[in-house]
Protein backbone atom coordinates (compact mmCIF):
# COMPACT_ATOMS: atom_id res chain seq x y z
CA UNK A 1 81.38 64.29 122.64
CA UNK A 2 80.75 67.19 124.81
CA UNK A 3 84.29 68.09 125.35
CA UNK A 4 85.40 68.26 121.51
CA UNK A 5 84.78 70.97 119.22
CA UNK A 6 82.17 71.09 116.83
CA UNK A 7 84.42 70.58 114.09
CA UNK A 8 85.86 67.75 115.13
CA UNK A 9 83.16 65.91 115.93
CA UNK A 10 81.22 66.61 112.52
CA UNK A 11 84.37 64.98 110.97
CA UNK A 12 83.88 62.17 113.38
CA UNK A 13 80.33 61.80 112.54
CA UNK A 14 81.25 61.69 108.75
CA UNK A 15 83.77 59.40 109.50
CA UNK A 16 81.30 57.07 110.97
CA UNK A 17 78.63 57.47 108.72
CA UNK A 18 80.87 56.89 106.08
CA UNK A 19 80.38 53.13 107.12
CA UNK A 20 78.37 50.44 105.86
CA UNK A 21 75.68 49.07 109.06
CA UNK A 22 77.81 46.35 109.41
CA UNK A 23 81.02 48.05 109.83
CA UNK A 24 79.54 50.54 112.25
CA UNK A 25 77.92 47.81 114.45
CA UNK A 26 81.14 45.97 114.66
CA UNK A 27 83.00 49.43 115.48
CA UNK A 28 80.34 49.89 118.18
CA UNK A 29 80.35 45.96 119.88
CA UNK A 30 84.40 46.24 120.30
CA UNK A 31 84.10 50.01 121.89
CA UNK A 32 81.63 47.66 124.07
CA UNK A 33 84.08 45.42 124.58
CA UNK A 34 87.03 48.03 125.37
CA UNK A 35 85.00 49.74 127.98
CA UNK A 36 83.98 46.24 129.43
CA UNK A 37 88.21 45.90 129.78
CA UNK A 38 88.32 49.24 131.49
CA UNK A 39 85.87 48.72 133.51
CA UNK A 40 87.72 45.59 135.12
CA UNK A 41 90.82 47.24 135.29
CA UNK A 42 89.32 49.37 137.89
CA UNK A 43 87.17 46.32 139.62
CA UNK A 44 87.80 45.34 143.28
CA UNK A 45 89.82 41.90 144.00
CA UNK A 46 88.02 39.24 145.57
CA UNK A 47 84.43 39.78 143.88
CA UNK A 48 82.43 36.48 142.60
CA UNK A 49 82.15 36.13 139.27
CA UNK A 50 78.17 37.63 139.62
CA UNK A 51 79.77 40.58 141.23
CA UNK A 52 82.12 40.87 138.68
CA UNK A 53 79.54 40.76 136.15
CA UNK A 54 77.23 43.61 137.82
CA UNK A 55 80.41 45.69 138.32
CA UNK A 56 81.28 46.07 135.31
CA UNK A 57 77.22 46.64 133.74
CA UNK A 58 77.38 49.35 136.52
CA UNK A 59 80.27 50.58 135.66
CA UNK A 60 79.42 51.44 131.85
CA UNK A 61 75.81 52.28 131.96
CA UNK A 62 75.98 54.07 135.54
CA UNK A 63 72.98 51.87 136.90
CA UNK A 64 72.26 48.39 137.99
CA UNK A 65 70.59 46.05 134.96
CA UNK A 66 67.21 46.11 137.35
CA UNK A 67 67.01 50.07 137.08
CA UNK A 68 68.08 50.13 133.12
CA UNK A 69 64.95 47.84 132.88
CA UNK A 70 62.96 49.62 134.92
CA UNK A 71 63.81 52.90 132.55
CA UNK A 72 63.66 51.19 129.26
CA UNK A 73 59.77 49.98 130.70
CA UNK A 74 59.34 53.16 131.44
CA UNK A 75 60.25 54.52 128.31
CA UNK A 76 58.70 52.27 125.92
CA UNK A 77 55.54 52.79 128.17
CA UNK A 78 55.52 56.93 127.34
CA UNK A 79 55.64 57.01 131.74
């Protein structure tokens, strides 16, 4: 949350953390699911439904599914 105060998001956090695993995961698969809607809203008309599919993966992770593999090799490599 870089554009919220400190204070704020501490009271976020404890919010959050407030919640048992299973709340939190669920919180976090329908913000998924939310961005996944936004991320259509803006989508081009006329795309195939494997174009749809990449835009919106592009779209909320700001690289194609080959280069988030690439980096999460890469990561769990130490390269």
């Amino acid at each position: 949350m870089e554009d919220t105060s400190q204070d704020v998001a501490g009271l976020v956090r404890t919010v959050v953390m407030s919640k048992s695993v299973a709340e939190r995961i669920l919180l976090c698969a329908q913000m998924y699911e939310d961005a996944k809607k936004f991320a259509r809203i803006m989508m081009p008309k006329g795309l195939t439904a494997d174009e749809q599919e990449l835009y919106v993966f592009q779209r909320i992770h700001g690289m194609t599914p080959a280069e988030a593999a690439n980096r999460i090799y890469r990561t769990s490599n130490n390269e």
